[in-house]
Protein backbone atom coordinates (compact mmCIF):
# COMPACT_ATOMS: atom_id res chain seq x y z
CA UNK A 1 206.32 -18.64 148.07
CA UNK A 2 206.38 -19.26 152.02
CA UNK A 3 210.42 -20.05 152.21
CA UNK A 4 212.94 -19.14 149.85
CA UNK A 5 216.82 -20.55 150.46
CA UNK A 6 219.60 -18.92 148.92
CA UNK A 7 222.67 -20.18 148.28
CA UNK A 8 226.06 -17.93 147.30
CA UNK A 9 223.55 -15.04 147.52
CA UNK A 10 221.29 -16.35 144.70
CA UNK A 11 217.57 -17.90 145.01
CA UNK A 12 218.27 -21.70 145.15
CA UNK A 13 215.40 -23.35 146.46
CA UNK A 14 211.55 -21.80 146.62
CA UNK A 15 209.08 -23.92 148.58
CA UNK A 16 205.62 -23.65 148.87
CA UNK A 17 203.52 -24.83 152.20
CA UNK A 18 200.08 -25.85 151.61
CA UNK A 19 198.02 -28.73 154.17
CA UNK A 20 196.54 -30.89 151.89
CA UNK A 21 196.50 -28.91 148.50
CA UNK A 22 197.83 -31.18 146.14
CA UNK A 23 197.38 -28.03 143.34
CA UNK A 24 200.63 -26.20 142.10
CA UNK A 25 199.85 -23.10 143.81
CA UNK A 26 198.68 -20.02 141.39
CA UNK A 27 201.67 -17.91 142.68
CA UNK A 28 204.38 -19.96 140.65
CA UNK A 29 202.89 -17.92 137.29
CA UNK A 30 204.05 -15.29 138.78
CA UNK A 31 207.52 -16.58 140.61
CA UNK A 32 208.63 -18.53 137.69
CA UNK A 33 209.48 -15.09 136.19
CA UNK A 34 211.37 -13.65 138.46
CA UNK A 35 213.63 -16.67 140.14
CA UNK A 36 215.70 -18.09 137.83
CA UNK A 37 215.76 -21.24 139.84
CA UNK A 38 215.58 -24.87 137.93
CA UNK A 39 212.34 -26.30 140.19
CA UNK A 40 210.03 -24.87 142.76
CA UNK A 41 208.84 -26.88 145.37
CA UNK A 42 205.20 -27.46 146.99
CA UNK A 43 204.96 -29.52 150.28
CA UNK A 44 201.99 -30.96 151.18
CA UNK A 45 200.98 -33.09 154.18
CA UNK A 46 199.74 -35.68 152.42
CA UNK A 47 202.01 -39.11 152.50
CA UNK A 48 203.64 -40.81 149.63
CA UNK A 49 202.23 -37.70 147.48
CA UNK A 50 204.86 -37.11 144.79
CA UNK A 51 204.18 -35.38 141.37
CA UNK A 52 205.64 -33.17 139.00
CA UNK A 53 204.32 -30.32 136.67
CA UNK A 54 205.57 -27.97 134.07
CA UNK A 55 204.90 -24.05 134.45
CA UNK A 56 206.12 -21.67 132.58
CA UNK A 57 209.27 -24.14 131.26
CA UNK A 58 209.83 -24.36 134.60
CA UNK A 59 209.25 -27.81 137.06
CA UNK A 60 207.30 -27.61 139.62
CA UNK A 61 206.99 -30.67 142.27
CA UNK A 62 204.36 -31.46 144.32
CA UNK A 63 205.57 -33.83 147.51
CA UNK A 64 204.65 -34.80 150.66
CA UNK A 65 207.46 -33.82 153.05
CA UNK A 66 208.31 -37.39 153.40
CA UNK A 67 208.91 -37.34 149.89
CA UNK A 68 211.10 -34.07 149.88
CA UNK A 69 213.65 -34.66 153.31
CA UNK A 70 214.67 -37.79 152.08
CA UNK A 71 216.71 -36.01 149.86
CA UNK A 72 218.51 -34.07 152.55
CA UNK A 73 220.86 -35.50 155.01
């Protein structure tokens, strides 16, 4: 996990950076154990790329950063 936001002093938000590695990164096995967070995040620089993935009960997008700012003001 390259960036991790909290928020109220509790892990909110994990993201992932990869270039063009469209993969769920292998780390999340071991993540999705210890932050009880409700998704983890990978951003890619790949456009329009937008998927999601299940790991551990745990969902895991994929997105280009397009894809993930637009849901930030």
């Amino acid at each position: 996990i390259d960036f991790l936001v909290v928020k109220d002093g509790k892990p909110w938000l994990p993201i992932e950076a990869k270039l063009n590695d469209t993969t769920p990164s292998s780390s999340f096995k071991s993540f999705t154990k210890f932050l009880n967070t409700t998704a983890f995040y990978q951003i890619v620089n790949k456009p329009n790329h937008l998927k999601k993935k299940t790991i551990q009960g745990k969902t895991v997008v994929v997105a280009s950063a397009s894809q993930f700012f637009r849901h930030f003001p």
